[in-house]
N, C-alpha and C. Protein backbone atom coordinates (compact mmCIF):
# COMPACT_ATOMS: atom_id res chain seq x y z
N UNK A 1 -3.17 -22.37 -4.78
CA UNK A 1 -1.78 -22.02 -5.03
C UNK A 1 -1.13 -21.67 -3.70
N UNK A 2 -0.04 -22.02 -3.62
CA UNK A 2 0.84 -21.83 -2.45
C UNK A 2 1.50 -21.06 -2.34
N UNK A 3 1.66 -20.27 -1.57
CA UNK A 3 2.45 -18.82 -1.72
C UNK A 3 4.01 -19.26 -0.69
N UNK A 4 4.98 -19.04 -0.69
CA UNK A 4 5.93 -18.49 0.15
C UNK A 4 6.10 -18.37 1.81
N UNK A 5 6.25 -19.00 2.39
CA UNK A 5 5.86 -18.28 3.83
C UNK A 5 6.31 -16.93 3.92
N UNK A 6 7.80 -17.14 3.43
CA UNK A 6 8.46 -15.45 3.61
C UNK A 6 7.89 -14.49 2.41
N UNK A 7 6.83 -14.84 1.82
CA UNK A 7 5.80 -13.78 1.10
C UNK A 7 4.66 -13.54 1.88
N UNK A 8 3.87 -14.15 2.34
CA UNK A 8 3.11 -14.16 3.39
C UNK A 8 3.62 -13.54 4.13
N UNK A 9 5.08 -13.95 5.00
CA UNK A 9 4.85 -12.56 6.00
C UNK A 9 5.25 -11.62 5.71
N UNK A 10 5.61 -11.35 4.26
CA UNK A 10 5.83 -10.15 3.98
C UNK A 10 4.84 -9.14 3.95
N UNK A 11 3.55 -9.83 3.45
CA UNK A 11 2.58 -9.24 2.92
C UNK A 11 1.91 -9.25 4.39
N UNK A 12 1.81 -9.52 5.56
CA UNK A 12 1.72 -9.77 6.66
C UNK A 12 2.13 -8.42 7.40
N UNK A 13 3.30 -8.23 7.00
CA UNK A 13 3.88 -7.21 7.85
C UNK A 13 4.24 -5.66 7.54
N UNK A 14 3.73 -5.98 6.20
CA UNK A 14 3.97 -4.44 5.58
C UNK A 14 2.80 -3.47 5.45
N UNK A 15 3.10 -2.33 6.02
CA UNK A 15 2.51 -1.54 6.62
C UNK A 15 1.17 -0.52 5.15
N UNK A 16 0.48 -0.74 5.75
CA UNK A 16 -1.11 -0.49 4.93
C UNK A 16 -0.90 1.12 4.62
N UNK A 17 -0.47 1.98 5.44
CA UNK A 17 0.13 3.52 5.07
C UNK A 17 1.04 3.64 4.12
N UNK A 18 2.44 2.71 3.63
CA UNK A 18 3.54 2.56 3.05
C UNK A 18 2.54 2.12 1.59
N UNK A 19 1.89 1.76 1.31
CA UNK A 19 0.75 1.08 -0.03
C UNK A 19 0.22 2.08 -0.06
N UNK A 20 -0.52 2.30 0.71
CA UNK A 20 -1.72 3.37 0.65
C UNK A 20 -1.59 4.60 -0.85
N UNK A 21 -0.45 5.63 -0.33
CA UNK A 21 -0.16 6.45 -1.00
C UNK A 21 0.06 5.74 -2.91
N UNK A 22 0.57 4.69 -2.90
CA UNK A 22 0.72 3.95 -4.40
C UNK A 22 -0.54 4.00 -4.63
N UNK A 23 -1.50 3.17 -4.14
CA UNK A 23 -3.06 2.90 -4.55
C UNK A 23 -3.31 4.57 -4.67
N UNK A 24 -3.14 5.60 -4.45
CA UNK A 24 -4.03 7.14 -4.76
C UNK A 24 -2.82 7.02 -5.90
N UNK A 25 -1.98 7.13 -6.06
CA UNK A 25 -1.28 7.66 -7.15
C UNK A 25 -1.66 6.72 -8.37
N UNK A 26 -1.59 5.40 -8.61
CA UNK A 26 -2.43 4.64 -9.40
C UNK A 26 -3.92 5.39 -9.96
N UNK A 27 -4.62 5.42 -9.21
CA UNK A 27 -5.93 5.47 -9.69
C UNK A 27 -6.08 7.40 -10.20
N UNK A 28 -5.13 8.27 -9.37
CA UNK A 28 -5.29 9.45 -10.12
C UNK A 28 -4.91 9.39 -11.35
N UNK A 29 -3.76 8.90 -11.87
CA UNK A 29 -2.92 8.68 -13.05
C UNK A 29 -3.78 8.03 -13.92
N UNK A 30 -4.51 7.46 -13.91
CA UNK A 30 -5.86 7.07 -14.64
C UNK A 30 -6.88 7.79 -14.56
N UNK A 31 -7.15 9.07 -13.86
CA UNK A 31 -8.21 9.88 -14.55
C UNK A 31 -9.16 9.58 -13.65
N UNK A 32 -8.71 8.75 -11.87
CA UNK A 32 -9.92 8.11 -11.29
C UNK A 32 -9.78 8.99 -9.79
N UNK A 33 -10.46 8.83 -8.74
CA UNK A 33 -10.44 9.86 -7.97
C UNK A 33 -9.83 9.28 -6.41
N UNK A 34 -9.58 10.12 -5.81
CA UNK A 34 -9.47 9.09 -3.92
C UNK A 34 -10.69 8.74 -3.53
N UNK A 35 -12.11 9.32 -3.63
CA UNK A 35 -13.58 9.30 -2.86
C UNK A 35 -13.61 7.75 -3.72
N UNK A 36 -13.38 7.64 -5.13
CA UNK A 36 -13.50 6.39 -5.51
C UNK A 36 -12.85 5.04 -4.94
N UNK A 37 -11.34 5.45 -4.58
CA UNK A 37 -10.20 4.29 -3.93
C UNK A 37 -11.33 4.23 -2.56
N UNK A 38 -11.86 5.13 -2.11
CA UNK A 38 -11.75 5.13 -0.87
C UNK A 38 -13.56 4.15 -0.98
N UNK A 39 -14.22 4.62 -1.66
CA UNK A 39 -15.74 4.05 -2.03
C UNK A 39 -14.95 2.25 -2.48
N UNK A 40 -13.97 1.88 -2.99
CA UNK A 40 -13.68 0.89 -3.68
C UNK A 40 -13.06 -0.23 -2.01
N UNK A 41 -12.32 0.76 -1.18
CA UNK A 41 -11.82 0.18 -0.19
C UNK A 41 -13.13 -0.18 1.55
N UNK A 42 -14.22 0.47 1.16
CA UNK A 42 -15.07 0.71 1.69
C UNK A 42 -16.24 -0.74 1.44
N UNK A 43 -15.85 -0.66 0.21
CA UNK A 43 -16.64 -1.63 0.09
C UNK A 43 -15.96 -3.23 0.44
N UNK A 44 -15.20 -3.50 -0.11
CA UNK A 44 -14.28 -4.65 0.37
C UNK A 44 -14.09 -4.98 2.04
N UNK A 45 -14.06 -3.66 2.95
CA UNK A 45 -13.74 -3.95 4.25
C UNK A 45 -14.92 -3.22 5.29
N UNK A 46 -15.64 -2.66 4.48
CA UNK A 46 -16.48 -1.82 5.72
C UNK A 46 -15.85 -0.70 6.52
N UNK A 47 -14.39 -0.13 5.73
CA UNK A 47 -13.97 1.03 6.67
C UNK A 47 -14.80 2.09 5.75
N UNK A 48 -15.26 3.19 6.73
CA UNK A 48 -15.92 4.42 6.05
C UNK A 48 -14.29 5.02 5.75
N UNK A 49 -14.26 6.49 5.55
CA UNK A 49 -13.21 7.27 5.20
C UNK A 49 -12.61 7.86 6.92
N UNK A 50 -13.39 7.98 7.62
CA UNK A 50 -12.45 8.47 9.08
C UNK A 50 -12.09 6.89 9.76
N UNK A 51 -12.56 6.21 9.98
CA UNK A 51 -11.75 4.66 9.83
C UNK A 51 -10.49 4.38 9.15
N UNK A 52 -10.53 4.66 7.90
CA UNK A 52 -9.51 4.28 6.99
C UNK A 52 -8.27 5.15 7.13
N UNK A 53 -8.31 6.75 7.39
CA UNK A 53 -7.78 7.69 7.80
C UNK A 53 -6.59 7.21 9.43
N UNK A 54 -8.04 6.97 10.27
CA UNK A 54 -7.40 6.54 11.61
C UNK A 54 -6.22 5.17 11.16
N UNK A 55 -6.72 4.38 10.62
CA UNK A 55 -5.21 3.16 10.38
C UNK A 55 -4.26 3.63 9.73
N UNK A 56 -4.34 5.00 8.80
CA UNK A 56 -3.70 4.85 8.23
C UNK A 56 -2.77 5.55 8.90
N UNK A 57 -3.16 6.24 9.99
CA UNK A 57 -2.56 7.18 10.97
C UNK A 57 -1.67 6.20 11.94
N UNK A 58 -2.30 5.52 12.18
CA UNK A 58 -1.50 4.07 13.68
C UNK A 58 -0.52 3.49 12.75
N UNK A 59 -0.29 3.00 11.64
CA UNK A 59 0.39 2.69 10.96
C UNK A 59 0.25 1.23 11.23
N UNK A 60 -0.97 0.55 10.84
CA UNK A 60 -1.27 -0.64 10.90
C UNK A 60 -0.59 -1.63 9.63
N UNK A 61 -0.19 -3.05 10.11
CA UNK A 61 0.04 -3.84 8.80
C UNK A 61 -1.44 -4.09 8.23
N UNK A 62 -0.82 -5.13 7.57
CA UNK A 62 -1.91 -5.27 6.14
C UNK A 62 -2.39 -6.57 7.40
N UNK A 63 -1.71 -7.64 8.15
CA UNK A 63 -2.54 -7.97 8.82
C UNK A 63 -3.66 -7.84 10.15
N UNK A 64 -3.18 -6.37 10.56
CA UNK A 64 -4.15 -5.37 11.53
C UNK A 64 -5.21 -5.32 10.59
N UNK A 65 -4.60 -4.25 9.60
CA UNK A 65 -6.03 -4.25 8.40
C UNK A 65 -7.39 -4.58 8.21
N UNK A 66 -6.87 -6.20 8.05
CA UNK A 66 -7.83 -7.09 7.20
C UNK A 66 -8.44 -7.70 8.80
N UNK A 67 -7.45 -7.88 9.95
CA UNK A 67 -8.20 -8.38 11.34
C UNK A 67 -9.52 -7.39 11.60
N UNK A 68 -9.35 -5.92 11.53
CA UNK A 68 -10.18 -5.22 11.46
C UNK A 68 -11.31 -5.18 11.19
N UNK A 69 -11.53 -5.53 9.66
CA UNK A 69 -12.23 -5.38 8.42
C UNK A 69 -13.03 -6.55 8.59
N UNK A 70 -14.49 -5.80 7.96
CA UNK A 70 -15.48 -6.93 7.97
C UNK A 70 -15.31 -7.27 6.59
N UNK A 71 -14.92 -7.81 6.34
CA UNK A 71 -14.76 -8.31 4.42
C UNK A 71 -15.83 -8.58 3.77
N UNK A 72 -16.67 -8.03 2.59
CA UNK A 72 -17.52 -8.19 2.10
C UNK A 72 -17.91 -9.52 1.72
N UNK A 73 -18.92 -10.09 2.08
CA UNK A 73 -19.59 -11.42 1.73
C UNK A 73 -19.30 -11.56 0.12
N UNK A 74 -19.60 -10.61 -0.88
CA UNK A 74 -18.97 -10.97 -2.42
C UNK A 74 -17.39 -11.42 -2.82
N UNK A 75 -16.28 -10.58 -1.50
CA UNK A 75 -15.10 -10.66 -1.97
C UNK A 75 -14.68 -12.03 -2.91
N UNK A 76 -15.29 -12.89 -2.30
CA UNK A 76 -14.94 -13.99 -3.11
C UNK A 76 -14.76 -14.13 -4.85
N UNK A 77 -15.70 -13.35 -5.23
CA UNK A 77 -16.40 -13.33 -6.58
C UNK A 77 -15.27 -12.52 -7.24
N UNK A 78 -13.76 -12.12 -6.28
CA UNK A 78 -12.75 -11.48 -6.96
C UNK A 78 -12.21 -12.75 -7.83
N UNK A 79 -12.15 -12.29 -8.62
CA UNK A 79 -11.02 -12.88 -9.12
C UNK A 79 -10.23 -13.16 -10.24
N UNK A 80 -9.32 -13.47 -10.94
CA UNK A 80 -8.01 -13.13 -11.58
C UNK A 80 -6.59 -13.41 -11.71
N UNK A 81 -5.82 -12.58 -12.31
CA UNK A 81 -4.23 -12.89 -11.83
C UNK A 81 -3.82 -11.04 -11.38
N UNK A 82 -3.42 -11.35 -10.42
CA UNK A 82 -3.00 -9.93 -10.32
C UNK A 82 -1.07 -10.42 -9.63
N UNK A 83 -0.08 -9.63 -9.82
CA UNK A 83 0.82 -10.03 -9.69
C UNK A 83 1.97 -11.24 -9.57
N UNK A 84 0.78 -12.19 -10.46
CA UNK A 84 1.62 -13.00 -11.46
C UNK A 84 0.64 -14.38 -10.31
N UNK A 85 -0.02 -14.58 -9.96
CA UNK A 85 -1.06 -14.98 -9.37
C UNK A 85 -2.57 -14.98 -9.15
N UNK A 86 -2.65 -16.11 -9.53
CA UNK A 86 -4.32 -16.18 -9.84
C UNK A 86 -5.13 -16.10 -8.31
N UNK A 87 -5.99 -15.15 -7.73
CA UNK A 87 -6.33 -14.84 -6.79
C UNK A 87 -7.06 -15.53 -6.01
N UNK A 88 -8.33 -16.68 -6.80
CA UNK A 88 -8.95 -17.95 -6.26
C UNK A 88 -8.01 -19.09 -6.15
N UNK A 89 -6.63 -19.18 -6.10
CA UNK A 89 -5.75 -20.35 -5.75
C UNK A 89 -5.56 -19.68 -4.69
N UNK A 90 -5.03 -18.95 -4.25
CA UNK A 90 -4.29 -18.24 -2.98
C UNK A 90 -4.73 -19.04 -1.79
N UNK A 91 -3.95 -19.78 -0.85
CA UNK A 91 -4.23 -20.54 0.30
C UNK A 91 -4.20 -19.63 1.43
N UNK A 92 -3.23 -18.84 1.45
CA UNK A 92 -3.30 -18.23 2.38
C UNK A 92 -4.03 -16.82 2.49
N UNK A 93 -5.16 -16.78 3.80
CA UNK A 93 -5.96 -16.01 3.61
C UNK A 93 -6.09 -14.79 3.18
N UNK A 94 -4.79 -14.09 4.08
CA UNK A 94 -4.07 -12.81 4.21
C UNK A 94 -4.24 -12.32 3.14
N UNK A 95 -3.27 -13.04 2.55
CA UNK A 95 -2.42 -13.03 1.47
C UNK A 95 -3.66 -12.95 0.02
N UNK A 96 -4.57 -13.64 0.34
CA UNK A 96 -5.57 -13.46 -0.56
C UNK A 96 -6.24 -11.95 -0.68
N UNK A 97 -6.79 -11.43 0.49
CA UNK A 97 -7.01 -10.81 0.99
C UNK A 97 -6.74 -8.84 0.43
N UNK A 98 -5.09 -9.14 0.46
CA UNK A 98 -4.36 -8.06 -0.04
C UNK A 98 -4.58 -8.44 -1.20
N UNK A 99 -4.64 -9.40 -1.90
CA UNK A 99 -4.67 -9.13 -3.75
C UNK A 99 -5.92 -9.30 -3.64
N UNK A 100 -7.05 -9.34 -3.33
CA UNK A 100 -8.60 -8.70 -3.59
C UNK A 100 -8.45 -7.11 -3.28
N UNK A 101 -7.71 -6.35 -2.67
CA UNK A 101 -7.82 -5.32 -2.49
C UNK A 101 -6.38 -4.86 -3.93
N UNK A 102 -5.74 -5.27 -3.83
CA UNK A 102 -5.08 -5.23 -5.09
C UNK A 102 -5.67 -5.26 -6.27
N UNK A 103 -5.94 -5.69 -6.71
CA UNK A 103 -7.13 -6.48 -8.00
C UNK A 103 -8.65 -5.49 -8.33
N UNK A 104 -9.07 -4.94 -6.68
CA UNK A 104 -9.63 -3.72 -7.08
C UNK A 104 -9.65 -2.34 -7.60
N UNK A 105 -8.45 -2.51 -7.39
CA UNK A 105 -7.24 -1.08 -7.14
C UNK A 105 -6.74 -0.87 -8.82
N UNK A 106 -6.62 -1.89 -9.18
CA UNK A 106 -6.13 -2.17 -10.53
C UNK A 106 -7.47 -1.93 -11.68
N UNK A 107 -8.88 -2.63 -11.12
CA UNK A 107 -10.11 -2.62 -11.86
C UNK A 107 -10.36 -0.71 -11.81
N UNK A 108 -10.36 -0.23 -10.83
CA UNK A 108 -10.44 1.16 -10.74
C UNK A 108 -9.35 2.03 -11.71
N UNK A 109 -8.39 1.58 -11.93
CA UNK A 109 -7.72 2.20 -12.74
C UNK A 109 -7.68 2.11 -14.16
N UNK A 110 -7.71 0.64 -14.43
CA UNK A 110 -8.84 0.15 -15.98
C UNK A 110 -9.62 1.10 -16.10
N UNK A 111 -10.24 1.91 -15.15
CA UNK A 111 -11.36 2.23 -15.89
C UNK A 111 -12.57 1.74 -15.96
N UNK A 112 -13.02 0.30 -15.08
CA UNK A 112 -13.75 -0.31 -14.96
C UNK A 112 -15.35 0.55 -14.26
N UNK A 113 -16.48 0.09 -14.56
CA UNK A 113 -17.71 0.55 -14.12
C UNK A 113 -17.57 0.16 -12.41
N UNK A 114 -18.06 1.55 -12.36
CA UNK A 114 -18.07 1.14 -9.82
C UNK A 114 -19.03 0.06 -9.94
N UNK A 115 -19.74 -0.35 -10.31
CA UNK A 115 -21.25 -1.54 -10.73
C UNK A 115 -20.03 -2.67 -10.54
N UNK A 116 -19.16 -2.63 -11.98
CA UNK A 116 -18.43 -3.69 -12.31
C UNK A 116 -17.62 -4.32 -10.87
N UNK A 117 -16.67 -3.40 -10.60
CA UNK A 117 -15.53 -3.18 -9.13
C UNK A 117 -16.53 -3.85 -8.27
N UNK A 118 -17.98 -3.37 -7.62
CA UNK A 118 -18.13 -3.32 -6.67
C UNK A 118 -18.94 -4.90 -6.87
N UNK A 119 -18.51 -5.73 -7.57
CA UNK A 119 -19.54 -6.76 -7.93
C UNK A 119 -21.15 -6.84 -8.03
N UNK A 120 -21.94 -5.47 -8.83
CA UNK A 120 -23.29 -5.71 -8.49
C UNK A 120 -24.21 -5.79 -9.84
N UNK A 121 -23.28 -6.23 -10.73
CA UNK A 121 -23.64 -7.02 -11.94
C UNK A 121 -23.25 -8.49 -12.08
């Protein structure tokens, strides 16, 4: 699936601190915790919690982010529609990228098993 260029760089250029705070308010409002967002975001990119802290401090985009991030060898195995887009069409990497971290964010708030989220079933 083909995304937009001017979605791409949207999603390109918007700043990973400006999200951040949505993704904790999501997953509390469901009864779920930050050590979890943060165990859920940990796993997808390899930032521990003083990593994740420090970007969120520099005020990195979502494409600093993911340049950063060692992306988990499973990420692939995301997948879905999360904002009106099915996540294994996505051409552009980025852009994929942010809705695997989207898509987790969302499974955590379902209510989903950390087993389930973290792909180890």
């Amino acid at each position: 699936m083909r995304t937009a260029p001017e979605h791409d760089a949207r999603m390109a250029n918007m700043r990973f601190a400006s999200v951040y705070p949505q993704y904790v308010k999501k997953v509390e409002s469901k009864g779920r915790t930050k050590d979890e967002l943060h165990q859920v975001i940990n796993w997808l990119t390899g930032f521990d919690e003083m990593k994740l802290l420090e970007l969120i401090e520099e005020g990195v985009t979502f494409e600093t982010f993911f340049k950063k991030a060692k992306l988990n060898p499973k990420a692939p195995q995301i997948t879905g529609v999360i904002c009106g887009y099915r996540i294994e069409e996505i051409e552009n990497e980025l852009t994929r990228q942010v809705r695997y971290l989207d898509k987790l964010v969302d499974e955590l708030a379902k209510g989903k098993k950390m087993e389930k989220i973290l792909r180890q079933v």
